[in-house]
C-alpha atoms as a PDB file:
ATOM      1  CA  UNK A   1       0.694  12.600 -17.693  1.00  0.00           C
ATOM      2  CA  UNK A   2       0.106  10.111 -20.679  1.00  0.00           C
ATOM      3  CA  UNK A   3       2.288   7.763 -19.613  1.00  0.00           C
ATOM      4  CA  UNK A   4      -0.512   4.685 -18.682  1.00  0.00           C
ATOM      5  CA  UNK A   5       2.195   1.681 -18.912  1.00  0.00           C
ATOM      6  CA  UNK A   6       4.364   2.923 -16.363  1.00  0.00           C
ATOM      7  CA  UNK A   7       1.124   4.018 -13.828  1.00  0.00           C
ATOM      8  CA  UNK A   8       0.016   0.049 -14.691  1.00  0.00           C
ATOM      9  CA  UNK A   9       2.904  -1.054 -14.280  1.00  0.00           C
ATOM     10  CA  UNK A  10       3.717   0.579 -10.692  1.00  0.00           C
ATOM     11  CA  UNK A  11      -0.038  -0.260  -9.552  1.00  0.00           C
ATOM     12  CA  UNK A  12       0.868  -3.880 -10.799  1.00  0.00           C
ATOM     13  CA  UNK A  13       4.118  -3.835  -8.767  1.00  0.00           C
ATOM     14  CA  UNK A  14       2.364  -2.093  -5.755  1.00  0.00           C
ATOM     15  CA  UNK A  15      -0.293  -5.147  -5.907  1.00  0.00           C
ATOM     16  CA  UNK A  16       2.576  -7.658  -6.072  1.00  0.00           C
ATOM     17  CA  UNK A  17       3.957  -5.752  -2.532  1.00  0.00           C
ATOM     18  CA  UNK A  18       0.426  -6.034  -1.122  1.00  0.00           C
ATOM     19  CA  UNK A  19      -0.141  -9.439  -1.959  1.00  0.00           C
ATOM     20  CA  UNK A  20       3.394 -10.705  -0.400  1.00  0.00           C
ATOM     21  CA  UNK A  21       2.523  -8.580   2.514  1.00  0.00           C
ATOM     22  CA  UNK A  22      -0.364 -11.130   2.920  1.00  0.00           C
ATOM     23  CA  UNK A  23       1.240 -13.983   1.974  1.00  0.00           C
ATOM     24  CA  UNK A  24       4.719 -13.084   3.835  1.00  0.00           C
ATOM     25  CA  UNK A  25       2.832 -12.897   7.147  1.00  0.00           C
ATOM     26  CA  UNK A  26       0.608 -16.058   6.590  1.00  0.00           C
ATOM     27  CA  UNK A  27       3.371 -18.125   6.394  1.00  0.00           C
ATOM     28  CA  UNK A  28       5.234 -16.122   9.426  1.00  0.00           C
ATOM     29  CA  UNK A  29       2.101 -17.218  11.807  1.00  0.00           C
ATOM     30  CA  UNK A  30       2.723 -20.058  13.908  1.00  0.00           C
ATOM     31  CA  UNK A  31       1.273 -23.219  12.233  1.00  0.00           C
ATOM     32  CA  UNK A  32      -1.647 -23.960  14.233  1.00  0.00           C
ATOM     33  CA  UNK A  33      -3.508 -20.373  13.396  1.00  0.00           C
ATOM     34  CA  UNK A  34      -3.179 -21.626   9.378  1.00  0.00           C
ATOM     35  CA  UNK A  35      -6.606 -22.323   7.613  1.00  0.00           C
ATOM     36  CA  UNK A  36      -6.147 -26.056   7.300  1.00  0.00           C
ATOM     37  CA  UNK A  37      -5.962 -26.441  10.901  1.00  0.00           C
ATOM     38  CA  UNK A  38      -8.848 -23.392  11.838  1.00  0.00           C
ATOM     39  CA  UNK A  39     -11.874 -23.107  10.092  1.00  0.00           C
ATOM     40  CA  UNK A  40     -12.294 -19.371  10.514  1.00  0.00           C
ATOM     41  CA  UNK A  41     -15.722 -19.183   8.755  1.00  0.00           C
ATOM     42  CA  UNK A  42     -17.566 -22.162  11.217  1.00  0.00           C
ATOM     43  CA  UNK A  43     -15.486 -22.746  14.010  1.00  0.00           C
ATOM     44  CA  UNK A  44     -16.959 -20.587  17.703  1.00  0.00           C
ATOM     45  CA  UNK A  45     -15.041 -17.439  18.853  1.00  0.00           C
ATOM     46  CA  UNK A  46     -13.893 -18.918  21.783  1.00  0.00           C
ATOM     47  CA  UNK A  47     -11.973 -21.633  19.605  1.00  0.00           C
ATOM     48  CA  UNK A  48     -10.091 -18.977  17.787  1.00  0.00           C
ATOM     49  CA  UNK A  49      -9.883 -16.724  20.322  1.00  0.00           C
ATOM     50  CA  UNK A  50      -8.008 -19.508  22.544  1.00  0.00           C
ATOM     51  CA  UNK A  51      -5.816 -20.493  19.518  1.00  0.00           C
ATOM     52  CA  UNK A  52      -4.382 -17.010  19.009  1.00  0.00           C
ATOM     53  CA  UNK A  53      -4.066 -16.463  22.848  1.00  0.00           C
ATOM     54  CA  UNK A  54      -2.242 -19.344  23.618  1.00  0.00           C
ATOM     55  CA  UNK A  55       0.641 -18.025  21.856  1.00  0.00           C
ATOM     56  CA  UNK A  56       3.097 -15.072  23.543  1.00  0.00           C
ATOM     57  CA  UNK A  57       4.643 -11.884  21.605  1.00  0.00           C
ATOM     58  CA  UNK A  58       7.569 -14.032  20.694  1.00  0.00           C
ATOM     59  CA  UNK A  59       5.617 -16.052  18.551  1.00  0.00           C
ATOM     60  CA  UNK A  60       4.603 -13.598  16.285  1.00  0.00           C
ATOM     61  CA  UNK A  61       7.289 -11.481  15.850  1.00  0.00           C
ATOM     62  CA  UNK A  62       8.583 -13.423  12.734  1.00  0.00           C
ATOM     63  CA  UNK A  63       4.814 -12.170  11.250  1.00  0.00           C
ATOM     64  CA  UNK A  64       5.701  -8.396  12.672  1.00  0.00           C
ATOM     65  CA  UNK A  65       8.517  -8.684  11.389  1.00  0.00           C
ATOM     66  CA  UNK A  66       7.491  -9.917   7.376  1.00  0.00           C
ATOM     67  CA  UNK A  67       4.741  -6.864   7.990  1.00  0.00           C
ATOM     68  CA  UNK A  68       6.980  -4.359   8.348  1.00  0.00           C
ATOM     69  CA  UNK A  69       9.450  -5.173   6.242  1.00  0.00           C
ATOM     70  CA  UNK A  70       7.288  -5.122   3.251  1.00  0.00           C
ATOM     71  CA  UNK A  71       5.711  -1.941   4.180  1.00  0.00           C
ATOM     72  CA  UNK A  72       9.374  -0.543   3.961  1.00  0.00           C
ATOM     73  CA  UNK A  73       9.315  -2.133   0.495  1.00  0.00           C
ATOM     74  CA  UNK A  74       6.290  -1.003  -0.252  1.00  0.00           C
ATOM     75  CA  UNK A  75       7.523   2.481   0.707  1.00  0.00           C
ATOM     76  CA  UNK A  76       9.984   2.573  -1.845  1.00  0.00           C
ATOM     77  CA  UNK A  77       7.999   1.964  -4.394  1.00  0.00           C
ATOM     78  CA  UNK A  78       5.465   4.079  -3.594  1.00  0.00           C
ATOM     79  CA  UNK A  79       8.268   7.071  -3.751  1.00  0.00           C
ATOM     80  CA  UNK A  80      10.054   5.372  -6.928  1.00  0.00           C
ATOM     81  CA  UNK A  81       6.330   6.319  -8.575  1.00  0.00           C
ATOM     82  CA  UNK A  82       5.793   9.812  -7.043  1.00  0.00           C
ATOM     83  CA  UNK A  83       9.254  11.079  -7.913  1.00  0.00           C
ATOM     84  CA  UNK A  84       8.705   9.002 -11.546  1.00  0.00           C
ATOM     85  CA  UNK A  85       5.306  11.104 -11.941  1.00  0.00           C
ATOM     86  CA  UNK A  86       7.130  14.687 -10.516  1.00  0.00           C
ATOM     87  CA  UNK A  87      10.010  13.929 -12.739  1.00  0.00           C
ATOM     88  CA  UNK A  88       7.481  13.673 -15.811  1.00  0.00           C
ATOM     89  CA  UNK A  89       5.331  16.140 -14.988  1.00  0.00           C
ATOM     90  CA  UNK A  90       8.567  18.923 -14.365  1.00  0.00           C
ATOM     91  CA  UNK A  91       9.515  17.989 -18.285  1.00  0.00           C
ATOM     92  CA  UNK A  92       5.681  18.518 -19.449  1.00  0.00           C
ATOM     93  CA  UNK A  93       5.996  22.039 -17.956  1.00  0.00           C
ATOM     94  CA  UNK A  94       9.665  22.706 -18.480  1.00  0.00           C
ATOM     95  CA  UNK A  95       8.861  21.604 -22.495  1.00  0.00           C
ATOM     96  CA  UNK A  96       5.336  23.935 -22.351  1.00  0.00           C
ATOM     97  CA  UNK A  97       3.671  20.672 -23.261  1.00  0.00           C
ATOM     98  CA  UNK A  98       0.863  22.301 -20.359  1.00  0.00           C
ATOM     99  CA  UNK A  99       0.443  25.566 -19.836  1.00  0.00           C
ATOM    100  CA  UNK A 100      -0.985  27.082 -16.470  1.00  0.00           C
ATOM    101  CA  UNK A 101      -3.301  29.757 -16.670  1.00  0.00           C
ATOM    102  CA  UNK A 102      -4.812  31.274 -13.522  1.00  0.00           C
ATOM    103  CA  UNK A 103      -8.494  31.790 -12.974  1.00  0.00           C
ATOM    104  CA  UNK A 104      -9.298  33.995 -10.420  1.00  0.00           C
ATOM    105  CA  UNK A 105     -12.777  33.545  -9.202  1.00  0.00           C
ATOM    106  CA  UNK A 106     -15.034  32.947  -5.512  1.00  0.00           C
ATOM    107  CA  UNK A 107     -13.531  29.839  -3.751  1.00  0.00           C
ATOM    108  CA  UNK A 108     -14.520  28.357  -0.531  1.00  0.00           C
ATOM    109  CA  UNK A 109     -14.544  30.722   2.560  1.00  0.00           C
ATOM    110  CA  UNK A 110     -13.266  33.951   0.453  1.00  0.00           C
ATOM    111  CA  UNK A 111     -11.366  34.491  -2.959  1.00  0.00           C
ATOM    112  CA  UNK A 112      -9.471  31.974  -4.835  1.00  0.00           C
ATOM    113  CA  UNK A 113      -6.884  31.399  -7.860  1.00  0.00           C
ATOM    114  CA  UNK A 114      -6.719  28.243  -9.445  1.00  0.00           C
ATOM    115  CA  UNK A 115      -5.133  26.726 -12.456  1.00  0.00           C
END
């Protein structure tokens, strides 16, 4: 709708979410399933399978937990922008800044009216 800062700047903030959503679980892991003491890249399958098994549901709730709580953040914002980008778009009409003109024509499977 011409209004690029705000669409950066609520793609910026929904990056920030994203990225704490990646760090926020790291860190809610138990310690031993860290990089510095797994190499993920070299170490066998059955070494990192065993390391993630030998913990119970318990032990990774705090991870669940810092998951879904930022996707309940990153909820919000995600309907702070869609209502910020109806709210714009109902004063662009309401202020005739774009006009809708129909075009009837052949659509897909039978006749259609776009704008």
């Amino acid at each position: 709708m011409g209004d690029t800062a705000s669409g950066f700047g609520f793609l910026a903030l929904d990056l920030v979410v994203v990225a704490g959503t990646f760090v926020g679980v790291y860190y809610s892991l138990p310690a031993d399933l860290h990089f510095d003491n797994i190499n993920y890249l070299n170490d066998s399958f059955s070494t990192i399978s065993n390391a993630w098994n030998n913990h119970n549901f318990v032990d990774y709730l705090p991870a669940i937990g810092a998951f879904l709580g930022d996707v309940i953040v990153d909820q919000f914002v995600r309907h702070w922008a869609a209502s910020a980008a109806r709210s714009e778009a109902t004063n662009r009409v309401d202020s005739s800044a774009v006009k809708f003109t129909p075009r009837l024509g052949v659509g897909f499977m039978g006749f259609n009216i776009s704008y």
